[in-house]
PDB file of N, CA and C in Angstrom:
ATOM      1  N   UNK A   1     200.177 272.941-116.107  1.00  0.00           N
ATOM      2  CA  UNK A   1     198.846 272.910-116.698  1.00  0.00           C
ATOM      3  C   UNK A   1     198.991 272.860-118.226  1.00  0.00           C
ATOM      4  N   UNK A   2     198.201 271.861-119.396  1.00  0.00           N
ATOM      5  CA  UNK A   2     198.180 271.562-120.358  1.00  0.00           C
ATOM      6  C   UNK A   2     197.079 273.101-120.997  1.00  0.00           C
ATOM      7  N   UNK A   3     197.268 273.700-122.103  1.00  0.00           N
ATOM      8  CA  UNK A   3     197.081 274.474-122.835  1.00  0.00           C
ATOM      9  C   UNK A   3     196.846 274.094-124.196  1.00  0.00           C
ATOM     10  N   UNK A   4     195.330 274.189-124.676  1.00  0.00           N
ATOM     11  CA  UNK A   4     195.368 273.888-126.188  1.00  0.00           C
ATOM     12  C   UNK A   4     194.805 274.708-126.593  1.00  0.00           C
ATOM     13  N   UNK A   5     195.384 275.269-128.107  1.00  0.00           N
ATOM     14  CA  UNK A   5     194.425 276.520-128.725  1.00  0.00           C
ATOM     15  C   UNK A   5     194.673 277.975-127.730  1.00  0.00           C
ATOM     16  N   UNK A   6     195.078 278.101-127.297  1.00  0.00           N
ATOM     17  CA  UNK A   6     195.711 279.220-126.197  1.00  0.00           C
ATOM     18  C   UNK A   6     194.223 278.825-124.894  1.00  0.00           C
ATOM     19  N   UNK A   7     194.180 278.115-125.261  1.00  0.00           N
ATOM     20  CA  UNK A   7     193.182 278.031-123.315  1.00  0.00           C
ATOM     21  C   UNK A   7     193.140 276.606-122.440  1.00  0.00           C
ATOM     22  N   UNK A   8     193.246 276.965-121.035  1.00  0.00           N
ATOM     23  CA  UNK A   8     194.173 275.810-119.906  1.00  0.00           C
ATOM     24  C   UNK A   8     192.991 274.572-119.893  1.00  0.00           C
ATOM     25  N   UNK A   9     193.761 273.786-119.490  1.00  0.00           N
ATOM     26  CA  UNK A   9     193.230 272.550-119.782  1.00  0.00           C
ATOM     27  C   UNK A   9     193.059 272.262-117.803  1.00  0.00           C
ATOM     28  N   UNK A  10     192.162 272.080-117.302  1.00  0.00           N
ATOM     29  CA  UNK A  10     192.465 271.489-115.638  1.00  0.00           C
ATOM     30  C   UNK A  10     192.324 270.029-115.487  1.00  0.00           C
ATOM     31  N   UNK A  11     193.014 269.418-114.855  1.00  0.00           N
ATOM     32  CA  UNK A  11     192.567 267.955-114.292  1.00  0.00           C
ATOM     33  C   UNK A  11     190.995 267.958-113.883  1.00  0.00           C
ATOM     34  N   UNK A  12     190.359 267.105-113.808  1.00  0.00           N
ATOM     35  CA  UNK A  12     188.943 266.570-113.682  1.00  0.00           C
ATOM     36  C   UNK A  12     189.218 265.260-113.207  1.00  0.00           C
ATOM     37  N   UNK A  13     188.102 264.984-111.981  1.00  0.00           N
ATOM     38  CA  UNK A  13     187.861 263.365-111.591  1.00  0.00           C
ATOM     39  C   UNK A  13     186.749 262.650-112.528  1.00  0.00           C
ATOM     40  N   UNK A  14     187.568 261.678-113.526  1.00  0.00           N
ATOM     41  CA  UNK A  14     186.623 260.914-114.329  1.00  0.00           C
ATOM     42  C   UNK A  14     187.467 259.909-114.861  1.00  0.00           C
ATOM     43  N   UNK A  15     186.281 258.897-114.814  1.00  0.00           N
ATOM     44  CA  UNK A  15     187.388 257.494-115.498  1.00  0.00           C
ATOM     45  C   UNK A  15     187.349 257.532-117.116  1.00  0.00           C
ATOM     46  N   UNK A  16     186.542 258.615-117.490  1.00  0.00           N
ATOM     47  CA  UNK A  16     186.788 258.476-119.234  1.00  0.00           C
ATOM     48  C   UNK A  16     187.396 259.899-119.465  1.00  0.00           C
ATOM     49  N   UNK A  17     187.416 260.890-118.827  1.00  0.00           N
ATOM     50  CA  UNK A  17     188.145 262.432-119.140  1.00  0.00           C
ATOM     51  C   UNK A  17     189.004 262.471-118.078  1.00  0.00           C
ATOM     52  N   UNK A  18     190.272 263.281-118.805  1.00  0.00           N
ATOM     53  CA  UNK A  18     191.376 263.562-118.260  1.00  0.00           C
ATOM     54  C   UNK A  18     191.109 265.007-117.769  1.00  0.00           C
ATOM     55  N   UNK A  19     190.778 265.925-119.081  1.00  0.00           N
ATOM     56  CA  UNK A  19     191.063 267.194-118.768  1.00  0.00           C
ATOM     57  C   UNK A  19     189.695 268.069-119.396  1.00  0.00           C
ATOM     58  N   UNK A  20     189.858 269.176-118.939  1.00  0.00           N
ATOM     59  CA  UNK A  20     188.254 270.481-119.586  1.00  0.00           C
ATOM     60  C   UNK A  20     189.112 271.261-119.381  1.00  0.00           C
ATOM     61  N   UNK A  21     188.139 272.529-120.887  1.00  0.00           N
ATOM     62  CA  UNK A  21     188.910 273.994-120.637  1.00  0.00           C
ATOM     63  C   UNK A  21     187.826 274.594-121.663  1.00  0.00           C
ATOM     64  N   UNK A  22     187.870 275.703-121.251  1.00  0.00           N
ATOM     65  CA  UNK A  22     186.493 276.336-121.928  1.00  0.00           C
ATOM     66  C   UNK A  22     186.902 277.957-121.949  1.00  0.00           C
ATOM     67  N   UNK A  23     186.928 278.321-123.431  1.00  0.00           N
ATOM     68  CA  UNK A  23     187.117 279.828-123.862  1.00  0.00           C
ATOM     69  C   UNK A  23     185.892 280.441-124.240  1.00  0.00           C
ATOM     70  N   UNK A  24     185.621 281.563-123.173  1.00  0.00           N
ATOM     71  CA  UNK A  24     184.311 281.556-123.311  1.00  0.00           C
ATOM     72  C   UNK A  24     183.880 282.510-124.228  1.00  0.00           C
ATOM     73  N   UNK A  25     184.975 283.378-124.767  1.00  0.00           N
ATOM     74  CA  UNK A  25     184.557 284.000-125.807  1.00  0.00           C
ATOM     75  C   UNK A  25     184.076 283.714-127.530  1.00  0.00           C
ATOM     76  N   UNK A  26     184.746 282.029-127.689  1.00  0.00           N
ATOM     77  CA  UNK A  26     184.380 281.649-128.701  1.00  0.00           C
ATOM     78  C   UNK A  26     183.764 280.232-128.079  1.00  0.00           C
ATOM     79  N   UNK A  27     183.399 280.180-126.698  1.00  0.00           N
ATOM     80  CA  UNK A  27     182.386 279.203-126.716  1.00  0.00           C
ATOM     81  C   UNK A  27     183.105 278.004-127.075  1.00  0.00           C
ATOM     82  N   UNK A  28     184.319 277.537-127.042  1.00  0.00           N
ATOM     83  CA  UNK A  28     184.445 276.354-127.060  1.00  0.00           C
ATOM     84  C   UNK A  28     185.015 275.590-125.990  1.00  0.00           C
ATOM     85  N   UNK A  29     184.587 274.420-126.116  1.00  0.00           N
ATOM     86  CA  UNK A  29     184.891 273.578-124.888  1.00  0.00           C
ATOM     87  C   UNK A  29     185.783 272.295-124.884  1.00  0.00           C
ATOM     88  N   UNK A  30     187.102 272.306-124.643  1.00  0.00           N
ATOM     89  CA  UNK A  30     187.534 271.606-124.871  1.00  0.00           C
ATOM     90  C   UNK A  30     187.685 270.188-123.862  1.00  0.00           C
ATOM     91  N   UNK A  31     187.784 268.624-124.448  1.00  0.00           N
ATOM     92  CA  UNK A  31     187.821 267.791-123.501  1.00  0.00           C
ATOM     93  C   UNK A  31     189.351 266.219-123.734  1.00  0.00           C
ATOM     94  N   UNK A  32     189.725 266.478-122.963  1.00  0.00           N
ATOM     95  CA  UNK A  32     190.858 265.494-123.393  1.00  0.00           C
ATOM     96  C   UNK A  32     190.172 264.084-122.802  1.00  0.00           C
ATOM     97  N   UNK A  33     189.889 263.321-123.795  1.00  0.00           N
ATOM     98  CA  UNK A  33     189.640 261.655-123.481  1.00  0.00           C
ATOM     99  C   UNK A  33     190.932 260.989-122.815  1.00  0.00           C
ATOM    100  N   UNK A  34     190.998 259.986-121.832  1.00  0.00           N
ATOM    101  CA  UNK A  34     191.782 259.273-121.489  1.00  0.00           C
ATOM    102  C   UNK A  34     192.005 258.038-122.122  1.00  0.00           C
ATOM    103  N   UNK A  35     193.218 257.629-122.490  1.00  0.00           N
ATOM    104  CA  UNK A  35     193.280 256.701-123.357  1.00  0.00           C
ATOM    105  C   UNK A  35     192.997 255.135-122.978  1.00  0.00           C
ATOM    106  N   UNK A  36     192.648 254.080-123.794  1.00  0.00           N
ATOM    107  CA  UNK A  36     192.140 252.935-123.993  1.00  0.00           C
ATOM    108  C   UNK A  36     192.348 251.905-124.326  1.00  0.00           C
ATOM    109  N   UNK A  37     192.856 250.740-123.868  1.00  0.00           N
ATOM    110  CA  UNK A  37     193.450 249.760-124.190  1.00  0.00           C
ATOM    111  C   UNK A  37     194.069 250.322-125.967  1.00  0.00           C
ATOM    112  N   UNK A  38     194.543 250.105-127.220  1.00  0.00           N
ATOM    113  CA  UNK A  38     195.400 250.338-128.054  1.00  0.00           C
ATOM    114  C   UNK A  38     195.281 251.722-128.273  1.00  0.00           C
ATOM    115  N   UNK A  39     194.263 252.566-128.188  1.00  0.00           N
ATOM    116  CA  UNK A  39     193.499 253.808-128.113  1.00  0.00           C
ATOM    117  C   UNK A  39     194.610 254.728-126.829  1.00  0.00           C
ATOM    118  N   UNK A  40     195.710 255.891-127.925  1.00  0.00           N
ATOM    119  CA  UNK A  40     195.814 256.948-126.537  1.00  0.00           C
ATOM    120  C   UNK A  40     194.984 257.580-126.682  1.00  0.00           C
ATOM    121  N   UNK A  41     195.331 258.758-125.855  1.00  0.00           N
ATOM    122  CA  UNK A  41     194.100 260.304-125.065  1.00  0.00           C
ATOM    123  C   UNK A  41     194.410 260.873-126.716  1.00  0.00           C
ATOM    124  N   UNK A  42     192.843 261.800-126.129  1.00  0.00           N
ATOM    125  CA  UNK A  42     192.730 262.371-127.482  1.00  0.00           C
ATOM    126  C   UNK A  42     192.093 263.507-127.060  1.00  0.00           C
ATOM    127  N   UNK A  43     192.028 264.477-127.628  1.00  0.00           N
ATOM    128  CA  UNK A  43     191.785 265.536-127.393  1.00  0.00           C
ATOM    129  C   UNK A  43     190.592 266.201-128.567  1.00  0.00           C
ATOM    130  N   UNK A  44     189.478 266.639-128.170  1.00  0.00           N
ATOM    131  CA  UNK A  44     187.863 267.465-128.712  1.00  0.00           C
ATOM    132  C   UNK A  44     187.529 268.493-128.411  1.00  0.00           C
ATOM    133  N   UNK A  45     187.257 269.085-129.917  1.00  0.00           N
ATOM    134  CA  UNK A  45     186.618 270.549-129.313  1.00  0.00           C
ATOM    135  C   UNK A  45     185.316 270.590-129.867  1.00  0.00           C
ATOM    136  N   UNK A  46     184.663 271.332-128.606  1.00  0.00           N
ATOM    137  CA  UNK A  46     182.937 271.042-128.627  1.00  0.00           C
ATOM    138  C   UNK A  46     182.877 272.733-128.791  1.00  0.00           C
ATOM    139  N   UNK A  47     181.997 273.117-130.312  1.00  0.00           N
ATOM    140  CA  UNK A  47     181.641 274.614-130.051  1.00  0.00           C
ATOM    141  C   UNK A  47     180.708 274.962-129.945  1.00  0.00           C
ATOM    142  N   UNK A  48     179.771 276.315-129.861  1.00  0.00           N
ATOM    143  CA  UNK A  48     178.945 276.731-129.352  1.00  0.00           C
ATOM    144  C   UNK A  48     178.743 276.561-128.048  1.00  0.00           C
ATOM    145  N   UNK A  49     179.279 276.037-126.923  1.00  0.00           N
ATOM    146  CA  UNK A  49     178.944 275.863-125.988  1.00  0.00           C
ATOM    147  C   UNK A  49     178.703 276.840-124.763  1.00  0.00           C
ATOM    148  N   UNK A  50     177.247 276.714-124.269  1.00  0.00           N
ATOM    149  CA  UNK A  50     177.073 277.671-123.557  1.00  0.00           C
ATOM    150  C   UNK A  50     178.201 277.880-122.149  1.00  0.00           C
ATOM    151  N   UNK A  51     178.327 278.909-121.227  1.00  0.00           N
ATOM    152  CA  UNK A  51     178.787 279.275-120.492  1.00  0.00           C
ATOM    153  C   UNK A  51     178.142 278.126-119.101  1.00  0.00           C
ATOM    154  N   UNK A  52     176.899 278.260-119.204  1.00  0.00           N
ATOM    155  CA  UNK A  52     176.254 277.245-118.132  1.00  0.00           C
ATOM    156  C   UNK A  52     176.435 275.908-118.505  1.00  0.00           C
ATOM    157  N   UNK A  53     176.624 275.243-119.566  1.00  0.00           N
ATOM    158  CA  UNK A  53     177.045 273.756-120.232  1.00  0.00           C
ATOM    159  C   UNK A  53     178.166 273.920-119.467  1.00  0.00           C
ATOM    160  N   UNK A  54     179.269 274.776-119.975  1.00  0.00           N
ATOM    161  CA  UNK A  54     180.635 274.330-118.930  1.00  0.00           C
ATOM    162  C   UNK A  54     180.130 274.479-117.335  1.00  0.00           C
ATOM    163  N   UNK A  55     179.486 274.892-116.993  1.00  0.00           N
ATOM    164  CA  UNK A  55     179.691 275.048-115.624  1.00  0.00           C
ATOM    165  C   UNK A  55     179.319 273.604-115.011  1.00  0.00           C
ATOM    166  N   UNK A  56     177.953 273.228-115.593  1.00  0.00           N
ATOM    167  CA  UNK A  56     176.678 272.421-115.021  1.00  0.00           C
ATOM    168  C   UNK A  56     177.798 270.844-115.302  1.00  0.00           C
ATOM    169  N   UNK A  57     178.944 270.724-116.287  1.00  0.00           N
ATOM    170  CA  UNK A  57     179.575 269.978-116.451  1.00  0.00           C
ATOM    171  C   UNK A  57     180.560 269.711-115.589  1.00  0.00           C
ATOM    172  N   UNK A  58     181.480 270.504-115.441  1.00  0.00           N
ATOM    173  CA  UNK A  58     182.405 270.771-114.222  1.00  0.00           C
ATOM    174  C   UNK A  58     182.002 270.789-112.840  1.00  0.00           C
ATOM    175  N   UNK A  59     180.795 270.741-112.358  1.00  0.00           N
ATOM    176  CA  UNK A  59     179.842 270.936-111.180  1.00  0.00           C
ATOM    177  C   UNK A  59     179.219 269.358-110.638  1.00  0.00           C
ATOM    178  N   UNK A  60     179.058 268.637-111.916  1.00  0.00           N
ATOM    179  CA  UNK A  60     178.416 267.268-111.914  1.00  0.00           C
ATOM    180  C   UNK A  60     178.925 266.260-111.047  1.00  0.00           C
ATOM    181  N   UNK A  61     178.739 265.718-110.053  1.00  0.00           N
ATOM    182  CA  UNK A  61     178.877 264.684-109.779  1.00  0.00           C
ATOM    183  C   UNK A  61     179.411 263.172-110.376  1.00  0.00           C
ATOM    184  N   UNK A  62     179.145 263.368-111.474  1.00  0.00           N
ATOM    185  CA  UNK A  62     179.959 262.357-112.160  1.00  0.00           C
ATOM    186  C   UNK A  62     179.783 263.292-114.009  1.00  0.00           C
ATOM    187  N   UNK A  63     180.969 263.611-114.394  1.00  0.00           N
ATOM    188  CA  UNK A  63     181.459 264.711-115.280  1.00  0.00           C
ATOM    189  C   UNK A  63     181.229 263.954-116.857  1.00  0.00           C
ATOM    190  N   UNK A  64     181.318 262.050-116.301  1.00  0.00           N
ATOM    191  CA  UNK A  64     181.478 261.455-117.507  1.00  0.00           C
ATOM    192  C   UNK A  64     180.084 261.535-117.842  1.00  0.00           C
ATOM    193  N   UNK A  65     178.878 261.039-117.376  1.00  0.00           N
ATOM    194  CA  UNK A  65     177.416 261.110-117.438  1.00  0.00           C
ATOM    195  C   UNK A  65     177.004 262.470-117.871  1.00  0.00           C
ATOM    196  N   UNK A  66     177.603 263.601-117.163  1.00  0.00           N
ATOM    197  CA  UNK A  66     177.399 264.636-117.760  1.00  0.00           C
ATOM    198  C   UNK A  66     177.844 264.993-119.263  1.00  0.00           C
ATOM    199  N   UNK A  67     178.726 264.424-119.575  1.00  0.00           N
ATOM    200  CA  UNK A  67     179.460 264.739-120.875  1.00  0.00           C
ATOM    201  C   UNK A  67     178.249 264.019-121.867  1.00  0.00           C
ATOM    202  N   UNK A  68     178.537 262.894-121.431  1.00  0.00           N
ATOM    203  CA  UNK A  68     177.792 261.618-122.194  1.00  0.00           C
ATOM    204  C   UNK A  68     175.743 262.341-122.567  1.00  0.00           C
ATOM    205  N   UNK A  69     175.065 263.190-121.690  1.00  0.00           N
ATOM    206  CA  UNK A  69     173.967 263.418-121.629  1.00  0.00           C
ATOM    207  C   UNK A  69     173.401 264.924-122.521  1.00  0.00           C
ATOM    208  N   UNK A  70     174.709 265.525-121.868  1.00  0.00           N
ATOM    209  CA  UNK A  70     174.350 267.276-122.538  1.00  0.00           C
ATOM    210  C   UNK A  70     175.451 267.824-123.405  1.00  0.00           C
ATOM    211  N   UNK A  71     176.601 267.089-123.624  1.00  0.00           N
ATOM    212  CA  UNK A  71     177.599 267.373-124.202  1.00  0.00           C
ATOM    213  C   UNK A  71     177.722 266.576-126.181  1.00  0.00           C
ATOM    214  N   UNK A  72     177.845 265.649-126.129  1.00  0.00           N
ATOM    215  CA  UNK A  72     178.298 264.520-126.908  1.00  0.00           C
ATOM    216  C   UNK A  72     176.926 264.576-127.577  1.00  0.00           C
ATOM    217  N   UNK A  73     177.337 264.795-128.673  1.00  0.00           N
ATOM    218  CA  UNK A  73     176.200 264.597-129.495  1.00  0.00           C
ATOM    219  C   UNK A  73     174.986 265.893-130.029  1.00  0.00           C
ATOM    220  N   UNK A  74     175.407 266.597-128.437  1.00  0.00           N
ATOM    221  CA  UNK A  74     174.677 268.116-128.851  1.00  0.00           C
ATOM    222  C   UNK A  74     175.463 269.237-129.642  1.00  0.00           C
ATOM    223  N   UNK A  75     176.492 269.273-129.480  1.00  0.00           N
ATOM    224  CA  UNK A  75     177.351 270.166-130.241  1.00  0.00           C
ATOM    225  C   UNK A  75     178.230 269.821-131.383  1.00  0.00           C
ATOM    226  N   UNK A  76     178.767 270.672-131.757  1.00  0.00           N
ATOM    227  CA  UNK A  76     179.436 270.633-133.287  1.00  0.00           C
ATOM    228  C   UNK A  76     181.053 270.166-132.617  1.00  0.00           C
ATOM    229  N   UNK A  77     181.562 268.850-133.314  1.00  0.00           N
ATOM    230  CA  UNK A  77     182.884 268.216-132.281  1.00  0.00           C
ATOM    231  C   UNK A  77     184.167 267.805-133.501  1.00  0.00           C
ATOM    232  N   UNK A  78     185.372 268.333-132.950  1.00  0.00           N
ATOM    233  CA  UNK A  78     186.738 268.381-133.919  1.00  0.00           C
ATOM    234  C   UNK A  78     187.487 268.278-133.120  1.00  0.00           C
ATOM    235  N   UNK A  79     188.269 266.947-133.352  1.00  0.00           N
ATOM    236  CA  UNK A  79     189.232 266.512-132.879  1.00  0.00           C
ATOM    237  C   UNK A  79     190.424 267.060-133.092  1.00  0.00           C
ATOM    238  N   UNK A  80     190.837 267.499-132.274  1.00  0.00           N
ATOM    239  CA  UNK A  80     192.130 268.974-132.130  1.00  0.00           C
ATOM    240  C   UNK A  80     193.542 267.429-131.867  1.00  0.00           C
ATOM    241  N   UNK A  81     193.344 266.951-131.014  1.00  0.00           N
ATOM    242  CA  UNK A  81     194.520 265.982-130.942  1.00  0.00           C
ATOM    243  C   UNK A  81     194.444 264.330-130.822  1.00  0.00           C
TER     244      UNK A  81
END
């Protein structure tokens, strides 16, 4: 299991995310992008994020739509790798 910032990273089924990991004491949420024709994976950290954002994300039926709807764009985002 991949570890960034001291918290685990899990596999996820998605054709644009590799990986999620979420420390819930400082609320951040981390997401590893899968890489892209010249573009490798890259790795984001989303903060403030509520406890139910990670869940309702990890829970979704399709994780990328979820990212793309309640994630991206709502929170404060720093590219860790």
């Amino acid at each position: 299991m991949t570890e960034i910032e001291g918290t685990p990273l899990r596999e996820v089924s998605s054709s644009m995310i590799a990986k999620v990991g979420y420390n819930a004491a400082k609320r951040h949420l981390f997401v590893e992008f899968k890489g892209s024709g010249r573009q490798g994976p890259s790795t984001w950290r989303y903060d403030e994020v509520q406890p139910s954002d990670y869940s309702r994300l990890t829970a979704a039926a399709s994780i990328g739509k979820e990212f793309l709807g309640s994630i991206r764009g709502n929170f404060p985002a720093h590219k860790v790798s």
